[in-house]
PDB file of N, CA and C in Angstrom:
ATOM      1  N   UNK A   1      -3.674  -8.108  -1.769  1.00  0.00           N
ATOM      2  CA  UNK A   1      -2.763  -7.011  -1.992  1.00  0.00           C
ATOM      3  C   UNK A   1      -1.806  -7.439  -3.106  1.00  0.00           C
ATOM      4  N   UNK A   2      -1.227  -6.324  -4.169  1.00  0.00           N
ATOM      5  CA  UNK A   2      -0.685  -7.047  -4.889  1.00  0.00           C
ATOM      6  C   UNK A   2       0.356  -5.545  -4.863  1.00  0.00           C
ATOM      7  N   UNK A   3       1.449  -5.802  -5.642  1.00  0.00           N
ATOM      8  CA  UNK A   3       2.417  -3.970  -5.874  1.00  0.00           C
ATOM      9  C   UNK A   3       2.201  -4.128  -7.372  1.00  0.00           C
ATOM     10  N   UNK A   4       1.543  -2.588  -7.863  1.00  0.00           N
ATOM     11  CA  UNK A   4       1.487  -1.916  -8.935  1.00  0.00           C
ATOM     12  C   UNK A   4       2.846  -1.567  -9.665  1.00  0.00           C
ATOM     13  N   UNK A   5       2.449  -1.750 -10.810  1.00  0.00           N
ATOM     14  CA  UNK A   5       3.618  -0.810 -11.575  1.00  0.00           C
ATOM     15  C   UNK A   5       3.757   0.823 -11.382  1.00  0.00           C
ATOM     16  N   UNK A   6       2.566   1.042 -10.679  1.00  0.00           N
ATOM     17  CA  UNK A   6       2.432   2.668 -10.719  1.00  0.00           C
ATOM     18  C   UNK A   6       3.222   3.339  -9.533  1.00  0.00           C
ATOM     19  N   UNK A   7       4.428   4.406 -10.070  1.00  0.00           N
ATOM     20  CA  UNK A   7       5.052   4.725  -8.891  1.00  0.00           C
ATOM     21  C   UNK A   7       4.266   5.933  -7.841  1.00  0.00           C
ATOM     22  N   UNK A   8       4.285   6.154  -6.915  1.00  0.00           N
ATOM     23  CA  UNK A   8       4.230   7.001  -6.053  1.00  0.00           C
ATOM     24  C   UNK A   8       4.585   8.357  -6.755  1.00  0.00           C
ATOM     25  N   UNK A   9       3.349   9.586  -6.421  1.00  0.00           N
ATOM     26  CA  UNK A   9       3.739  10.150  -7.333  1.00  0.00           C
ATOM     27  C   UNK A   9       4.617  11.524  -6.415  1.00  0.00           C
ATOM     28  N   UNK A  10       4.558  10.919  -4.980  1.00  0.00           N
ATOM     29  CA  UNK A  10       5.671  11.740  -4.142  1.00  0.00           C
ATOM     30  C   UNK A  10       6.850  11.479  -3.969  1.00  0.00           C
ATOM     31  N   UNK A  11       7.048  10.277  -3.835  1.00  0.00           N
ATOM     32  CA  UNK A  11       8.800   9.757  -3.510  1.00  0.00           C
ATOM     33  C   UNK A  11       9.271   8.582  -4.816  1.00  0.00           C
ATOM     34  N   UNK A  12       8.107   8.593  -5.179  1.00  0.00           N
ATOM     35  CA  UNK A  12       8.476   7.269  -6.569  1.00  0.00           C
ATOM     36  C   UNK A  12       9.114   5.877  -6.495  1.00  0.00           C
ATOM     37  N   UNK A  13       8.149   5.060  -5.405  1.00  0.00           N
ATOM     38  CA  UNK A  13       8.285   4.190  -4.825  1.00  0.00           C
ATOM     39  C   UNK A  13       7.049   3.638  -5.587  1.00  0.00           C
ATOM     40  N   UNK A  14       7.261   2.117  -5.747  1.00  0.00           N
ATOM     41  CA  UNK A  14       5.866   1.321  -6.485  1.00  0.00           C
ATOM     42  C   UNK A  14       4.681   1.086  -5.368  1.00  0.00           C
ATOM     43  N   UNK A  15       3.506   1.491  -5.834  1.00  0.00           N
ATOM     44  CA  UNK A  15       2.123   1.292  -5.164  1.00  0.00           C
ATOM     45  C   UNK A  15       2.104  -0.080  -4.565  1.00  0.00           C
ATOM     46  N   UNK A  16       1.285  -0.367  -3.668  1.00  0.00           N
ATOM     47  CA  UNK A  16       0.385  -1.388  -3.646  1.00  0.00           C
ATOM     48  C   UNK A  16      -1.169  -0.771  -3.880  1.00  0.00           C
ATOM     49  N   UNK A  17      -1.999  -1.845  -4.562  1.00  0.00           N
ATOM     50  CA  UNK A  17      -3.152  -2.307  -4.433  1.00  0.00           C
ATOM     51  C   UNK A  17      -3.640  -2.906  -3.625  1.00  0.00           C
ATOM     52  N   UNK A  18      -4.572  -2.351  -2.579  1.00  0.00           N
ATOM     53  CA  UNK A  18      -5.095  -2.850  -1.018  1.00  0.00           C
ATOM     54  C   UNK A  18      -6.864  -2.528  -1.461  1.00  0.00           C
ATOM     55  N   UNK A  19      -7.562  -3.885  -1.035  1.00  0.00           N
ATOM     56  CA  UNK A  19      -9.003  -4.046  -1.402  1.00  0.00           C
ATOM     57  C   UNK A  19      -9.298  -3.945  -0.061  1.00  0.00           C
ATOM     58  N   UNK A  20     -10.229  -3.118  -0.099  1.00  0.00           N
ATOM     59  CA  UNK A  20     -10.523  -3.173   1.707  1.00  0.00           C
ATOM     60  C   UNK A  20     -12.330  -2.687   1.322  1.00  0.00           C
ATOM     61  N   UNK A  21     -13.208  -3.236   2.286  1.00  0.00           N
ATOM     62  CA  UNK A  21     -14.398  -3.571   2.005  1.00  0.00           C
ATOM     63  C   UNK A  21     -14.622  -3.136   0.619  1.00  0.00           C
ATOM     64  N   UNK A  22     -14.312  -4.137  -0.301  1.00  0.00           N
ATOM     65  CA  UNK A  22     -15.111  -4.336  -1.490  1.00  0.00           C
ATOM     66  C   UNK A  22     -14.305  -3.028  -2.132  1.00  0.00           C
ATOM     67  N   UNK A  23     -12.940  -2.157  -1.820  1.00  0.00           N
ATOM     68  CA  UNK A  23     -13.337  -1.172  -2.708  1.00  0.00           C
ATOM     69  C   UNK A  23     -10.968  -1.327  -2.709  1.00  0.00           C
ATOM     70  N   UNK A  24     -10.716  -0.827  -4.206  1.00  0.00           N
ATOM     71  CA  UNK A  24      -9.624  -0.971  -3.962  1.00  0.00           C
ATOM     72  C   UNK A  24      -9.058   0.465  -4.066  1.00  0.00           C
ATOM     73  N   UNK A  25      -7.812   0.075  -3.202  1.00  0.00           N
ATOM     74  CA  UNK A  25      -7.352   1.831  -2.836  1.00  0.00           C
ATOM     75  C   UNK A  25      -5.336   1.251  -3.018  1.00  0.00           C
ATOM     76  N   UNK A  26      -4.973   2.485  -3.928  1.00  0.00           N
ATOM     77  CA  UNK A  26      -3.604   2.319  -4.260  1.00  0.00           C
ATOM     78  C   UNK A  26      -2.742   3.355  -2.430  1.00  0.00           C
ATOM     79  N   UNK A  27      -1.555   2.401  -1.586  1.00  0.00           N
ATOM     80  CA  UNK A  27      -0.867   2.756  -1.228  1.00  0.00           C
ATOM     81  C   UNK A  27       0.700   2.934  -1.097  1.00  0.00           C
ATOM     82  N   UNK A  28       1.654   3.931  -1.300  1.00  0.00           N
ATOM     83  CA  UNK A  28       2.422   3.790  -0.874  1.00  0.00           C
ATOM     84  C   UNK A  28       3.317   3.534   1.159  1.00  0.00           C
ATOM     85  N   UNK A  29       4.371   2.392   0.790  1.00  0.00           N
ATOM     86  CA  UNK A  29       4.728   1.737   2.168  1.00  0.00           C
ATOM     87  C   UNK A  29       5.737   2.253   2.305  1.00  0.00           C
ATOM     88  N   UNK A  30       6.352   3.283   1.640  1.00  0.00           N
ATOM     89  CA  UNK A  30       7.659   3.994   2.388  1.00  0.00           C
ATOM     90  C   UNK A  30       7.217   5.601   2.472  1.00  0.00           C
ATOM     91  N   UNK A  31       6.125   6.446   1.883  1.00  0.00           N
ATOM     92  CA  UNK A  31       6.184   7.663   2.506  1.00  0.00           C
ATOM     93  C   UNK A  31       4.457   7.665   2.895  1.00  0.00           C
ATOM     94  N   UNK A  32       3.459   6.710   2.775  1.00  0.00           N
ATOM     95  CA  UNK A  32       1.758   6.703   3.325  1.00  0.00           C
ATOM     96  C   UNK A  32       1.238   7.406   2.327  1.00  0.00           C
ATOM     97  N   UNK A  33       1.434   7.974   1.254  1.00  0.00           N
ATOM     98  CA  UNK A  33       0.199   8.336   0.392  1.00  0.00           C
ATOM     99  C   UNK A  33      -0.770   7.366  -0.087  1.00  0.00           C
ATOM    100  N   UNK A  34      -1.949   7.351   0.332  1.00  0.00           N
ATOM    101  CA  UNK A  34      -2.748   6.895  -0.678  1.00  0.00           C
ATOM    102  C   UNK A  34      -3.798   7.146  -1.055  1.00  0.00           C
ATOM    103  N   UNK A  35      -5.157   6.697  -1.754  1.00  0.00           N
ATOM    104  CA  UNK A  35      -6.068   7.170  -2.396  1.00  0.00           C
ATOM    105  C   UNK A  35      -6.626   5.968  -3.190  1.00  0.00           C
ATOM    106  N   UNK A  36      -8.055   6.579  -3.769  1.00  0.00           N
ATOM    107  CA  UNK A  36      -8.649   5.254  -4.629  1.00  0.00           C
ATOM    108  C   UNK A  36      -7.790   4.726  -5.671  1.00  0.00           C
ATOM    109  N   UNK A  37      -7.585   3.775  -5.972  1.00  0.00           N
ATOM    110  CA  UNK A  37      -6.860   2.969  -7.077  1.00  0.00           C
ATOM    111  C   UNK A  37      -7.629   3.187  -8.627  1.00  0.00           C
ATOM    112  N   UNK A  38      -8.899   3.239  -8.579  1.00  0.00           N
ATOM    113  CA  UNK A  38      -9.636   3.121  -9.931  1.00  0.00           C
ATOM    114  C   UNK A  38      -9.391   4.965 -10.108  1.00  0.00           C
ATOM    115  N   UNK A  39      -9.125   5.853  -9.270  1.00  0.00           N
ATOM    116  CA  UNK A  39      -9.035   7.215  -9.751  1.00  0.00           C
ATOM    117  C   UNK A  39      -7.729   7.640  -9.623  1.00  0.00           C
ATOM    118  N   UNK A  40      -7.131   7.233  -8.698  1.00  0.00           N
ATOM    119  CA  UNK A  40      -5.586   6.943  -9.734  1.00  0.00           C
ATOM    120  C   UNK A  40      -5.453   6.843 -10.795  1.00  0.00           C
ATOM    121  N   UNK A  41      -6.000   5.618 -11.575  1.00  0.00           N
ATOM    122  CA  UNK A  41      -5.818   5.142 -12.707  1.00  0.00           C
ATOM    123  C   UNK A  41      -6.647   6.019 -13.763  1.00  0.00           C
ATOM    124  N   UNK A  42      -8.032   6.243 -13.581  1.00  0.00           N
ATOM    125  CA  UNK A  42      -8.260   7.312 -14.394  1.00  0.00           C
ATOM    126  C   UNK A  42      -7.682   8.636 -14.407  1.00  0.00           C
ATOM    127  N   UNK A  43      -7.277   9.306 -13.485  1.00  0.00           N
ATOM    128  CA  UNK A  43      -7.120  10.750 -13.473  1.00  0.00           C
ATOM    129  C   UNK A  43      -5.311  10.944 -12.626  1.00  0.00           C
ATOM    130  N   UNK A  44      -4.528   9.903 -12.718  1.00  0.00           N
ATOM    131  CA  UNK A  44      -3.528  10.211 -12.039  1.00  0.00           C
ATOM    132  C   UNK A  44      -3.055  10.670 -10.813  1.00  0.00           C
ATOM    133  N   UNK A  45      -4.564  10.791 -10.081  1.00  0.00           N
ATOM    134  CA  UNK A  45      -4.119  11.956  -8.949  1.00  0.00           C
ATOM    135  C   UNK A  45      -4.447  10.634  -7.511  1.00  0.00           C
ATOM    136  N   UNK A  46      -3.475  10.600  -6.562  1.00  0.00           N
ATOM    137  CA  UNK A  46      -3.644   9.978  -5.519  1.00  0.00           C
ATOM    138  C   UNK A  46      -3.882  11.109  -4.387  1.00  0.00           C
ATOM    139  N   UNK A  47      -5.256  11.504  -3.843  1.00  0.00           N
ATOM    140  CA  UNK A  47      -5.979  11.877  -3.157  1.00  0.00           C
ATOM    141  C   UNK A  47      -6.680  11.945  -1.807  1.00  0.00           C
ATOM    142  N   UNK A  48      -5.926  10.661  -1.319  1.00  0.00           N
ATOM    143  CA  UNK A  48      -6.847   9.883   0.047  1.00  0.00           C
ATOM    144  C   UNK A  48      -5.848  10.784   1.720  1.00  0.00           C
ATOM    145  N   UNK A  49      -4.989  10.931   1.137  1.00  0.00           N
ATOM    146  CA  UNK A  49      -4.253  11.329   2.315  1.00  0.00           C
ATOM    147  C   UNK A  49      -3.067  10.715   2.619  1.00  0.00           C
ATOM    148  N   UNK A  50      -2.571  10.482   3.715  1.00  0.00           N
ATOM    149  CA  UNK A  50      -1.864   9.885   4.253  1.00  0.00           C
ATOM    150  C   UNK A  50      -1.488   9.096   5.596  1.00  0.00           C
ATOM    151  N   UNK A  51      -1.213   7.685   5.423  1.00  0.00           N
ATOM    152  CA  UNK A  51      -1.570   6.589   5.744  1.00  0.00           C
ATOM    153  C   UNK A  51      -0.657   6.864   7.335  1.00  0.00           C
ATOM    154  N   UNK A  52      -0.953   6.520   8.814  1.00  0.00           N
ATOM    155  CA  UNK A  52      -0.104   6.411   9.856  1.00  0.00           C
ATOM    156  C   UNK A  52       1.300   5.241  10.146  1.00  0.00           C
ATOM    157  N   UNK A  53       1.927   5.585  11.109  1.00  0.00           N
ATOM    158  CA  UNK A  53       2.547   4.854  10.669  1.00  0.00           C
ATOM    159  C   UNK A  53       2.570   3.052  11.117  1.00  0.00           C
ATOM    160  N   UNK A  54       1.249   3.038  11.944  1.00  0.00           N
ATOM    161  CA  UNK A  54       1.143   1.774  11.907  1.00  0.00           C
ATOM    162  C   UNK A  54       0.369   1.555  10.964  1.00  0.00           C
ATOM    163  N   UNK A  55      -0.521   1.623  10.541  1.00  0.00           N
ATOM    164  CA  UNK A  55      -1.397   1.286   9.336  1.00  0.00           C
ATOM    165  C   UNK A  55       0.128   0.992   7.998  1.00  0.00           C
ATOM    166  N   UNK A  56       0.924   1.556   7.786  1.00  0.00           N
ATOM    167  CA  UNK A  56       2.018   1.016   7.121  1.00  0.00           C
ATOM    168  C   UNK A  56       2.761  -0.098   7.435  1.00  0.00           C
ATOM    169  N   UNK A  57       3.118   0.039   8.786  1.00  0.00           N
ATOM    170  CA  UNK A  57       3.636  -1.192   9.260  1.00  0.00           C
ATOM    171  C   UNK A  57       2.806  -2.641   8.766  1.00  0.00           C
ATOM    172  N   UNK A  58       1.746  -2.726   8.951  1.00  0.00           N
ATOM    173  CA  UNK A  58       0.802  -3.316   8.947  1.00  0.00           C
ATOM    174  C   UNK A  58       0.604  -4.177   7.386  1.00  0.00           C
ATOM    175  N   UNK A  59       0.465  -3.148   6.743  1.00  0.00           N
ATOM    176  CA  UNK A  59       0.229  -3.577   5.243  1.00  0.00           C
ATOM    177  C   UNK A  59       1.925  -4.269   4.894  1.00  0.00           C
ATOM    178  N   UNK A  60       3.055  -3.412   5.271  1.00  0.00           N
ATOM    179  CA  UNK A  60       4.257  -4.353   5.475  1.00  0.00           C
ATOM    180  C   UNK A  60       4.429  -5.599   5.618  1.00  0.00           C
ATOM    181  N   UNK A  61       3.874  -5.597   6.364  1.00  0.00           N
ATOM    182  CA  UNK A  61       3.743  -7.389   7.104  1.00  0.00           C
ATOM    183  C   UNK A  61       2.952  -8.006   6.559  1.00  0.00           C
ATOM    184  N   UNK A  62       1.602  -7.511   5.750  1.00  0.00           N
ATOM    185  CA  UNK A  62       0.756  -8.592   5.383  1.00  0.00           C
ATOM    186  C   UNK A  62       1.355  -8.892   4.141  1.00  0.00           C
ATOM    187  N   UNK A  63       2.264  -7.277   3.353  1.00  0.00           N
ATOM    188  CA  UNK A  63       2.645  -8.131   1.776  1.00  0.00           C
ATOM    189  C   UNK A  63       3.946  -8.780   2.026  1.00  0.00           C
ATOM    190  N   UNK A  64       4.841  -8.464   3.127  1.00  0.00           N
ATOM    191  CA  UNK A  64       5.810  -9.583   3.367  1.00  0.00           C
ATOM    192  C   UNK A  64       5.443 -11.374   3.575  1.00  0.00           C
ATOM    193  N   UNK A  65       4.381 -11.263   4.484  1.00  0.00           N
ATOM    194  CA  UNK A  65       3.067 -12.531   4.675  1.00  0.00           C
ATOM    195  C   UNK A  65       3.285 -13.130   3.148  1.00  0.00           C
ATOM    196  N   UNK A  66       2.223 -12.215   2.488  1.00  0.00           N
ATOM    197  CA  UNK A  66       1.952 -12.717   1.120  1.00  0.00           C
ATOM    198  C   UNK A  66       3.276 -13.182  -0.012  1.00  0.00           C
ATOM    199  N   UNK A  67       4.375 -12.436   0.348  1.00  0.00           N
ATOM    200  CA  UNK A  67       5.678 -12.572  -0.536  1.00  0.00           C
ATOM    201  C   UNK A  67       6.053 -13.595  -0.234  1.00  0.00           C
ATOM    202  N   UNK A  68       6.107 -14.333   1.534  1.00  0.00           N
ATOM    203  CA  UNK A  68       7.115 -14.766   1.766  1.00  0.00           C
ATOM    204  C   UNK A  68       6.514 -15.792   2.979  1.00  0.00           C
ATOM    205  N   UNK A  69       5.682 -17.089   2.780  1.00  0.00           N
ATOM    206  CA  UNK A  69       4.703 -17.307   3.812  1.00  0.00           C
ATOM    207  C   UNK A  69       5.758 -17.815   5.103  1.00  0.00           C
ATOM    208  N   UNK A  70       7.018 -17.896   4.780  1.00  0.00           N
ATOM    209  CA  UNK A  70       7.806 -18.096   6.412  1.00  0.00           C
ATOM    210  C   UNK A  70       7.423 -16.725   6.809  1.00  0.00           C
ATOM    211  N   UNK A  71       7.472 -15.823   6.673  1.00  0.00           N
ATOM    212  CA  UNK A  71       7.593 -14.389   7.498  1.00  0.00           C
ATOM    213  C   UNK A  71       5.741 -14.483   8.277  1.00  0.00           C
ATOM    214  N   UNK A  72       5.108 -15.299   7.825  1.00  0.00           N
ATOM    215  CA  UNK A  72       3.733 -15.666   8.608  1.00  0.00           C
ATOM    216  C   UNK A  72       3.534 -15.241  10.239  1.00  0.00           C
ATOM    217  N   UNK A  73       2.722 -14.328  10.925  1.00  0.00           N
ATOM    218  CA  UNK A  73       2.590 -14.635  12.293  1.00  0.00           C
ATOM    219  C   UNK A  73       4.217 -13.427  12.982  1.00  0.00           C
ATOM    220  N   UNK A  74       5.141 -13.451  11.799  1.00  0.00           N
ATOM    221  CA  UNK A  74       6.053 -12.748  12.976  1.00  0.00           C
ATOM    222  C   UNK A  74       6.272 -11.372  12.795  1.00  0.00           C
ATOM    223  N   UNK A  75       6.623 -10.281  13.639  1.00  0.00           N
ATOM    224  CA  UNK A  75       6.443  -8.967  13.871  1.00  0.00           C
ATOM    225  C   UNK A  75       8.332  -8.339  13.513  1.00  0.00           C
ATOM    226  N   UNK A  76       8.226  -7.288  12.820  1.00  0.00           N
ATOM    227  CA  UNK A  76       9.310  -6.935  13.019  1.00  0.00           C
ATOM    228  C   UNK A  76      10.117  -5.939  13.959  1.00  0.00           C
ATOM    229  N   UNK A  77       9.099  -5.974  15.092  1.00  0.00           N
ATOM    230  CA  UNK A  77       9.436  -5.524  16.331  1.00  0.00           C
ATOM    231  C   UNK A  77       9.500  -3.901  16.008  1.00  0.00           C
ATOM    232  N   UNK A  78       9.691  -3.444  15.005  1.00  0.00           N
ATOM    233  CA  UNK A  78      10.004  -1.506  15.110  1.00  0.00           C
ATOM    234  C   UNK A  78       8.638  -0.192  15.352  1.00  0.00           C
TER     235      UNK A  78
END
C-alpha cells in the first residue's frame, strides 16, 4: 500500500494504492470511495463503490503498520 498524490475526487483527501490479488485499486480512508487505480489514472473516474466501514478501518491499520512499525499488531479499539 502506498498514498497517491491523487486526491479523492469526493471529499479531496489523498488516495491510497491497495494491490489486492494481483490487481491495484485506488482507495479513499476518510469517506470509502474506491475503484481501479489504472482507470483512475486513465480516465479520472473512481468507480468501484464504496468501501465499509471496517474494510477502512482495516486498510488504516495496515498503512499505519506500514508508516509506523511500533503501531504493529495493535488495534485502535473504535
Amino acid at each position: 500500500m502506498r498514498i497517491s498524490s491523487i486526491l479523492c475526487p469526493q471529499c479531496s483527501t489523498q488516495l491510497v494504492c491497495v494491490v489486492r490479488a494481483s490487481k491495484p485499486y485506488a482507495a479513499c480512508l476518510l469517506c470509502g470511495l474506491f475503484g481501479d487505480f489504472t482507470k483512475l489514472i486513465e480516465s479520472g473516474e473512481l468507480l468501484g463503490g464504496t468501501l465499509d466501514v471496517d474494510e477502512m478501518r482495516k486498510l488504516r491499520d495496515e498503512l499505519a503498520a506500514q508508516l509506523d512499525p511500533a503501531h504493529r499488531g495493535q488495534s485502535t479499539g473504535c
